[in-house]
PDB file of N, CA and C in Angstrom:
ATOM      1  N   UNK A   1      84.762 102.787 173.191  1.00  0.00           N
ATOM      2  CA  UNK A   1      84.192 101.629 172.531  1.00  0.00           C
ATOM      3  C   UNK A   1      82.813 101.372 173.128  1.00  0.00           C
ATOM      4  N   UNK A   2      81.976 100.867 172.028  1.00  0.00           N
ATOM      5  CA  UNK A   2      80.652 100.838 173.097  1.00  0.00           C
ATOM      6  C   UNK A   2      80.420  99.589 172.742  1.00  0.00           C
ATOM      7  N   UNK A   3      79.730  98.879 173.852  1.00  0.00           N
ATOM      8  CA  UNK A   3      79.850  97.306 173.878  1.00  0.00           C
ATOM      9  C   UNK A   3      77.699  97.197 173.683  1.00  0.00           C
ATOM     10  N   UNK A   4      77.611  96.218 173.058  1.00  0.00           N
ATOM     11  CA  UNK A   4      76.563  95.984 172.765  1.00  0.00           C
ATOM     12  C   UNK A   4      76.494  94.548 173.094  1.00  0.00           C
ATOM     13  N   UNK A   5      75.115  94.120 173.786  1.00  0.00           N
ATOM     14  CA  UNK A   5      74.620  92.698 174.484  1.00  0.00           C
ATOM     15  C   UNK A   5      73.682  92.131 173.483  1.00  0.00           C
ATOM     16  N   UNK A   6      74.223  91.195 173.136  1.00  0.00           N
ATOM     17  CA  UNK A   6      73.461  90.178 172.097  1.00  0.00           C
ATOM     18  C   UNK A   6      73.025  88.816 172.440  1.00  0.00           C
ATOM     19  N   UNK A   7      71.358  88.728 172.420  1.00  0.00           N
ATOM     20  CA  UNK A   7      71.106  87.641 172.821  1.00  0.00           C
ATOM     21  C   UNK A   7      71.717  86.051 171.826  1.00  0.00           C
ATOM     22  N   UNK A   8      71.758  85.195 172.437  1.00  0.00           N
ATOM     23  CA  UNK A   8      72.721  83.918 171.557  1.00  0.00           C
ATOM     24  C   UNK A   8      71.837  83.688 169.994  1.00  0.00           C
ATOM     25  N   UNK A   9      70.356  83.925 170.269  1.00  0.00           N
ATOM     26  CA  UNK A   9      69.788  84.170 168.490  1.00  0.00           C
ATOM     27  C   UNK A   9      70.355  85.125 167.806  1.00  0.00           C
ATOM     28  N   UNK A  10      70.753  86.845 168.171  1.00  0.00           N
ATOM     29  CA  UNK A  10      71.036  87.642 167.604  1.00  0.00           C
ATOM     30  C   UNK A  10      72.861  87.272 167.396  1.00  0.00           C
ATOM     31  N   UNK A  11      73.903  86.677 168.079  1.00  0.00           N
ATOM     32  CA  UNK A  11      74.522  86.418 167.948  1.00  0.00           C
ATOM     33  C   UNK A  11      74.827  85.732 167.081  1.00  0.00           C
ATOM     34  N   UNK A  12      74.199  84.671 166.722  1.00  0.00           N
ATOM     35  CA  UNK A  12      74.576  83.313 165.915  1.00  0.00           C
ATOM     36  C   UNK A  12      73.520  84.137 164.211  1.00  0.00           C
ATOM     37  N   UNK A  13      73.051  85.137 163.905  1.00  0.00           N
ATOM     38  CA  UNK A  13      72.630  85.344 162.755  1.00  0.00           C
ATOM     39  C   UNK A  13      73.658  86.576 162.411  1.00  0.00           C
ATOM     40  N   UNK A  14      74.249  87.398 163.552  1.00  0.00           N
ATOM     41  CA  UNK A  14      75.548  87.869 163.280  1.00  0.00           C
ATOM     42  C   UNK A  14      76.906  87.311 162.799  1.00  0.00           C
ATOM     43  N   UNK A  15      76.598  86.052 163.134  1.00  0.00           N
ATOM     44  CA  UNK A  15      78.262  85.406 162.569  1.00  0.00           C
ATOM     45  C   UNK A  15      77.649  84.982 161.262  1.00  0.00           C
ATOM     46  N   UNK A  16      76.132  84.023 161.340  1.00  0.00           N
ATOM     47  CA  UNK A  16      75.916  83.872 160.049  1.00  0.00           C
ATOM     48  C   UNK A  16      75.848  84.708 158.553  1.00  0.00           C
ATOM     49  N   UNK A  17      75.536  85.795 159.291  1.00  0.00           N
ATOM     50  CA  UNK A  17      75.713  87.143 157.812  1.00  0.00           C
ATOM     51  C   UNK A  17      77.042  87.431 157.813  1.00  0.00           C
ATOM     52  N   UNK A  18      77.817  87.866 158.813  1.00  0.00           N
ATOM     53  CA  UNK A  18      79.281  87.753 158.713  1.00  0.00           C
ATOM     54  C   UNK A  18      80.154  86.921 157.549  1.00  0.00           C
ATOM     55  N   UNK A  19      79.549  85.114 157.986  1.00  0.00           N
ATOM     56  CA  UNK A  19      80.046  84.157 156.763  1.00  0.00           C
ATOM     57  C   UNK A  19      79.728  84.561 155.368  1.00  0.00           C
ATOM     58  N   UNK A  20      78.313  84.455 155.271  1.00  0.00           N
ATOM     59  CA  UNK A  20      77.873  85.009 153.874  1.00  0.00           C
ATOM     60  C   UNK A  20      78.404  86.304 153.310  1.00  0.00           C
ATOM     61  N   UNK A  21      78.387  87.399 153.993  1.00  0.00           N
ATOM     62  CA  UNK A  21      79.138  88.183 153.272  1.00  0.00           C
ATOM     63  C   UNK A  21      80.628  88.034 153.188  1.00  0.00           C
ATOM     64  N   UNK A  22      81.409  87.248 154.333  1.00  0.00           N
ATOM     65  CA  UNK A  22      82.753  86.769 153.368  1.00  0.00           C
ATOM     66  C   UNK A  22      82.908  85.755 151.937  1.00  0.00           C
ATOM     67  N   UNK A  23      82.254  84.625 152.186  1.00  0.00           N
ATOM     68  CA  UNK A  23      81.847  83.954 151.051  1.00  0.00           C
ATOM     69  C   UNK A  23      81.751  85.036 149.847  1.00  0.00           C
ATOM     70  N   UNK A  24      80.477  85.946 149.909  1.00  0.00           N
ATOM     71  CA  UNK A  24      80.461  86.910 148.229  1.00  0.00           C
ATOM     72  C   UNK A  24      81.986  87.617 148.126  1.00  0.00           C
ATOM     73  N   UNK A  25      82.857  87.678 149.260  1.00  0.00           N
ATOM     74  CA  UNK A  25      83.816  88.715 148.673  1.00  0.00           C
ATOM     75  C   UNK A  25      84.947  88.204 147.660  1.00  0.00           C
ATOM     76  N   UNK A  26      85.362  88.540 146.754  1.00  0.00           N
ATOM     77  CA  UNK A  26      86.076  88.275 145.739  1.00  0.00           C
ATOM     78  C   UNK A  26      87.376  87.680 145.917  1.00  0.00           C
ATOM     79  N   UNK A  27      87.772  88.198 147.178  1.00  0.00           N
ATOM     80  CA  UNK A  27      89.288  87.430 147.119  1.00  0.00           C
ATOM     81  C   UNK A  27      88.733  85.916 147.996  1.00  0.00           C
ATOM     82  N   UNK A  28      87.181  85.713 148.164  1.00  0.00           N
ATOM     83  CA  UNK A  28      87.310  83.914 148.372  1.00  0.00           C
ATOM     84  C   UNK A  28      87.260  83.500 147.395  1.00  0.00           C
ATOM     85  N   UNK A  29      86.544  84.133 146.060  1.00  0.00           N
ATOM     86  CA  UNK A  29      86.082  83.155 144.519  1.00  0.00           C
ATOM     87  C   UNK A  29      86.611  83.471 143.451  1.00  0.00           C
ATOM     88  N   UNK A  30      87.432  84.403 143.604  1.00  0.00           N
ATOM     89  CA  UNK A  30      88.204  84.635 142.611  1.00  0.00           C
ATOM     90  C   UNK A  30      89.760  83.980 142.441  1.00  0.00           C
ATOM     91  N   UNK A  31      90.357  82.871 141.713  1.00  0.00           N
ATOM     92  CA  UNK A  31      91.634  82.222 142.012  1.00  0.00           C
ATOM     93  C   UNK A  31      92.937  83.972 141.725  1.00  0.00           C
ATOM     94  N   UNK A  32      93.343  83.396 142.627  1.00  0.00           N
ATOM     95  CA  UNK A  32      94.617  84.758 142.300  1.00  0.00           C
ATOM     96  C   UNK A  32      95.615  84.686 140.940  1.00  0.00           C
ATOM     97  N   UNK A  33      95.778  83.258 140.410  1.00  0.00           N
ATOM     98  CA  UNK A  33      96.340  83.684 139.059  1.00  0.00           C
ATOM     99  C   UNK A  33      95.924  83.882 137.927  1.00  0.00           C
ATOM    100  N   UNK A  34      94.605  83.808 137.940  1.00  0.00           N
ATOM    101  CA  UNK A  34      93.600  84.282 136.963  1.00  0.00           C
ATOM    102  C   UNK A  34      93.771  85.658 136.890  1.00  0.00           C
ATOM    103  N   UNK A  35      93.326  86.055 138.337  1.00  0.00           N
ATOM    104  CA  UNK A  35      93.355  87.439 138.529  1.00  0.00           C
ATOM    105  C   UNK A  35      94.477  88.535 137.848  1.00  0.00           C
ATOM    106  N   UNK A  36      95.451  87.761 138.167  1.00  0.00           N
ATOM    107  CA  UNK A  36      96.850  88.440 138.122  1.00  0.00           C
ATOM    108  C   UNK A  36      96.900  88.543 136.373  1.00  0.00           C
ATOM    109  N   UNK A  37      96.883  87.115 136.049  1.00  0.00           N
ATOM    110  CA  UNK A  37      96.909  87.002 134.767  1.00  0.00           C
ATOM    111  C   UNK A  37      96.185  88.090 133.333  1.00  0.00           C
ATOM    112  N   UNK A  38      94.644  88.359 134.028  1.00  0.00           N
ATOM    113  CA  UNK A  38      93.650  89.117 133.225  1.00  0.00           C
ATOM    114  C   UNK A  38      94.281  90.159 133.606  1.00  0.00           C
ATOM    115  N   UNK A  39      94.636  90.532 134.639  1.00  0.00           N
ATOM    116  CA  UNK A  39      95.167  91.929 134.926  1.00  0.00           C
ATOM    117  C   UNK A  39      96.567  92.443 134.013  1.00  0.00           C
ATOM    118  N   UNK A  40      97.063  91.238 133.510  1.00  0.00           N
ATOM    119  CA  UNK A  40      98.156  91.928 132.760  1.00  0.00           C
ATOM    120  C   UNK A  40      98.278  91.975 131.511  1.00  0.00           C
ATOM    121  N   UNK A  41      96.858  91.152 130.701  1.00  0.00           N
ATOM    122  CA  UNK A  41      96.741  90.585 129.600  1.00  0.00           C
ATOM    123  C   UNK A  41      95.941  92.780 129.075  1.00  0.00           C
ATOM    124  N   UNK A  42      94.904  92.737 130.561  1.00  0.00           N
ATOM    125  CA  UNK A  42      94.707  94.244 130.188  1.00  0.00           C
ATOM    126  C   UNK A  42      95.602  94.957 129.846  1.00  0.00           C
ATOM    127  N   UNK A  43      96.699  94.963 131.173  1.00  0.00           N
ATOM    128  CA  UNK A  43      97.594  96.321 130.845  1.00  0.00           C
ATOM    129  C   UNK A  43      98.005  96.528 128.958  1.00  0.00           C
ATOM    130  N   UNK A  44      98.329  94.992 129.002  1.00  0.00           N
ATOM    131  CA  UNK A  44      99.256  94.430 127.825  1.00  0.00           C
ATOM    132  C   UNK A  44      98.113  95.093 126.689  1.00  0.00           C
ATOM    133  N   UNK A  45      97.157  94.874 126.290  1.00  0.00           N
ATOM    134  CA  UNK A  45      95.977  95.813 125.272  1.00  0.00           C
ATOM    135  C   UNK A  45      95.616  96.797 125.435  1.00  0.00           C
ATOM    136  N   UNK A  46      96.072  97.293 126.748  1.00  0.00           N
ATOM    137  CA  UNK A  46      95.636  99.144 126.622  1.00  0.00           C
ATOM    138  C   UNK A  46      96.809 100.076 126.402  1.00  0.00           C
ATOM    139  N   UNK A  47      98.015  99.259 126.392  1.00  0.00           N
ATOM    140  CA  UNK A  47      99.389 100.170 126.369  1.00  0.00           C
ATOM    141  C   UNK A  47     100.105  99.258 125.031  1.00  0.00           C
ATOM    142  N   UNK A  48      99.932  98.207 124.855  1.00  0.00           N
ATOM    143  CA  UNK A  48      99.654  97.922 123.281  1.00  0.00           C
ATOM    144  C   UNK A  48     101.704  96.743 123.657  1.00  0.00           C
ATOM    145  N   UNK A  49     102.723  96.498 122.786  1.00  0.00           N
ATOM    146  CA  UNK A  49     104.004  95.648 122.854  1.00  0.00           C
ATOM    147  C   UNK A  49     105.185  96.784 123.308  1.00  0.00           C
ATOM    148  N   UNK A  50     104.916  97.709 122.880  1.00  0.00           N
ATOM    149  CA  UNK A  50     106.283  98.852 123.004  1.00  0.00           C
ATOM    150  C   UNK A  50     106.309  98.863 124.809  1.00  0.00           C
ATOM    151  N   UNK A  51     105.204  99.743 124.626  1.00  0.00           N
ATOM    152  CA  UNK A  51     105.075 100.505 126.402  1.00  0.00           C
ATOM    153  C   UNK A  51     105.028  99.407 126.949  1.00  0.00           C
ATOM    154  N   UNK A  52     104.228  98.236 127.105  1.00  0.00           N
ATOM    155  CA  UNK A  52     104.350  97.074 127.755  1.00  0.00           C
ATOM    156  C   UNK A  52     105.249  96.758 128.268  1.00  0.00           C
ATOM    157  N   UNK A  53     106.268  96.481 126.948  1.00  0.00           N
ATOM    158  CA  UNK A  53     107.675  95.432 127.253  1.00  0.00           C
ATOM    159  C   UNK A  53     108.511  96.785 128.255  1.00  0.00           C
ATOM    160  N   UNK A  54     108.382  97.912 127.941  1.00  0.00           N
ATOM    161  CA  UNK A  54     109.120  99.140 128.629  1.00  0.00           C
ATOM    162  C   UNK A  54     109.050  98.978 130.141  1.00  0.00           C
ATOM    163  N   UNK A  55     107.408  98.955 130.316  1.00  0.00           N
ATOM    164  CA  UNK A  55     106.773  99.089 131.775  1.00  0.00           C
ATOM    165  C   UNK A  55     107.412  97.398 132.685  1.00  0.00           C
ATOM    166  N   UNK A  56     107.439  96.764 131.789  1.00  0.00           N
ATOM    167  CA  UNK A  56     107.729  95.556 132.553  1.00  0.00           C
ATOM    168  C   UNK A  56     109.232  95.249 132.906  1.00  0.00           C
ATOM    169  N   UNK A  57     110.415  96.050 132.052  1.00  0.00           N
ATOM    170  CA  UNK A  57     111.850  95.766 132.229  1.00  0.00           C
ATOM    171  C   UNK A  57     111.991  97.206 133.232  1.00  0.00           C
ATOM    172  N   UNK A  58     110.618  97.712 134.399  1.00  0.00           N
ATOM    173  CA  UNK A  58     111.555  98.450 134.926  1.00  0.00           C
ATOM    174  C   UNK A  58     110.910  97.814 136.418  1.00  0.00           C
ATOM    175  N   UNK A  59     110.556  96.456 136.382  1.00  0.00           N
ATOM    176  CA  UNK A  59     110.437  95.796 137.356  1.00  0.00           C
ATOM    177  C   UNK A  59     111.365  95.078 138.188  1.00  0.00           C
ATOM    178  N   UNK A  60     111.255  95.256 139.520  1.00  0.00           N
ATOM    179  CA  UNK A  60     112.744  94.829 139.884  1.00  0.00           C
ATOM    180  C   UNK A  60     112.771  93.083 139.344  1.00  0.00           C
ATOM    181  N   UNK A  61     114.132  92.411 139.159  1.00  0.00           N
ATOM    182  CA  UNK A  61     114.316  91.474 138.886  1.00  0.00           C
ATOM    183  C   UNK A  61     113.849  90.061 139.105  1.00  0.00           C
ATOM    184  N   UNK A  62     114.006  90.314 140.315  1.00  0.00           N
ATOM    185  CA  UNK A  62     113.479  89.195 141.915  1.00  0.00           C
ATOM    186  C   UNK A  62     112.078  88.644 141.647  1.00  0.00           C
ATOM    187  N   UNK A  63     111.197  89.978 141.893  1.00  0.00           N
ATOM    188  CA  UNK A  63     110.012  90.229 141.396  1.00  0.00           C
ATOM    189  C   UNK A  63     109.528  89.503 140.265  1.00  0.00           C
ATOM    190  N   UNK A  64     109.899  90.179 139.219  1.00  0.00           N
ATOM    191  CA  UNK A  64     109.766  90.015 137.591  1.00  0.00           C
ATOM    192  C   UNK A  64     109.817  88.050 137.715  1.00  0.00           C
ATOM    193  N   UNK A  65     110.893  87.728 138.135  1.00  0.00           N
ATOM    194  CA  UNK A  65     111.041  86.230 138.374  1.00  0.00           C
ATOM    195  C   UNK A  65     110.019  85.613 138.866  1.00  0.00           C
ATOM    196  N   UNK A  66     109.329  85.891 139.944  1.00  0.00           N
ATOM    197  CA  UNK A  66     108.764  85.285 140.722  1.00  0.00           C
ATOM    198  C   UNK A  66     107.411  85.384 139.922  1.00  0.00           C
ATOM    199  N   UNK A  67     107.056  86.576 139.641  1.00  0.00           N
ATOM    200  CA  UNK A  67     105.921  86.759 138.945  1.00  0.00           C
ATOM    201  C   UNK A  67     105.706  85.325 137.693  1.00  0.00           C
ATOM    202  N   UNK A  68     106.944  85.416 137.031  1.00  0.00           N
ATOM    203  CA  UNK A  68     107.138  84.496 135.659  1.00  0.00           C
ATOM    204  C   UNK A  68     106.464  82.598 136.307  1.00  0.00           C
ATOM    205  N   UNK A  69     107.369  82.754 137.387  1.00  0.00           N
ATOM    206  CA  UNK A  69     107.037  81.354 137.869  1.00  0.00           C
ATOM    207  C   UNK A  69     105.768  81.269 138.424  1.00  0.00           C
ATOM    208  N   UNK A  70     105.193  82.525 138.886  1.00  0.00           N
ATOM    209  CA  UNK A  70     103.956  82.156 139.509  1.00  0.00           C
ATOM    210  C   UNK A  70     102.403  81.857 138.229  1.00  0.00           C
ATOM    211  N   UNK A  71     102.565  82.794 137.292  1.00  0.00           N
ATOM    212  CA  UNK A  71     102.119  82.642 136.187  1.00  0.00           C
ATOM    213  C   UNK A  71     102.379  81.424 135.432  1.00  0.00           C
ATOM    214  N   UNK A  72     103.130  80.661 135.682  1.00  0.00           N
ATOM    215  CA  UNK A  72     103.194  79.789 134.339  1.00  0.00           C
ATOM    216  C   UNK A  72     102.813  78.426 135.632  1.00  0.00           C
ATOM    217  N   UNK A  73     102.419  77.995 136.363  1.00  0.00           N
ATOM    218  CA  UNK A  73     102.367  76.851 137.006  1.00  0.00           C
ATOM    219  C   UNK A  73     100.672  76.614 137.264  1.00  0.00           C
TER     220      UNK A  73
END
């Protein structure tokens, strides 16, 4: 490991770019049931009601549940 000495200016513009680039990353601004949601509304138009409903009854149960409740609240 190689250790590098940072004066307290170079320090404190290291945490500050640190913040900012967490801030741009997507899982701070993006809400997760949106996410989830667009993500299945895709699957659901690129594989069309047949394959859909197929792909989704081979989800385990538990799952499938939790998903339902997390989506609809």
């Amino acid at each position: 490991m190689i250790c590098v000495s940072y004066t307290f200016p170079q320090q404190l513009s290291v945490i500050v770019l640190l913040f900012q680039m967490t801030r741009k990353d997507p899982v701070h601004s993006i809400p997760l049931k949106d996410y989830v949601l667009q993500q299945l509304r895709q699957c659901h138009n690129l594989f069309g009601d047949k394959a859909f409903d197929e792909l989704t009854k081979q989800i385990d149960a538990q799952v499938y549940l939790q998903l339902q409740r997390f989506t609809s609240t």
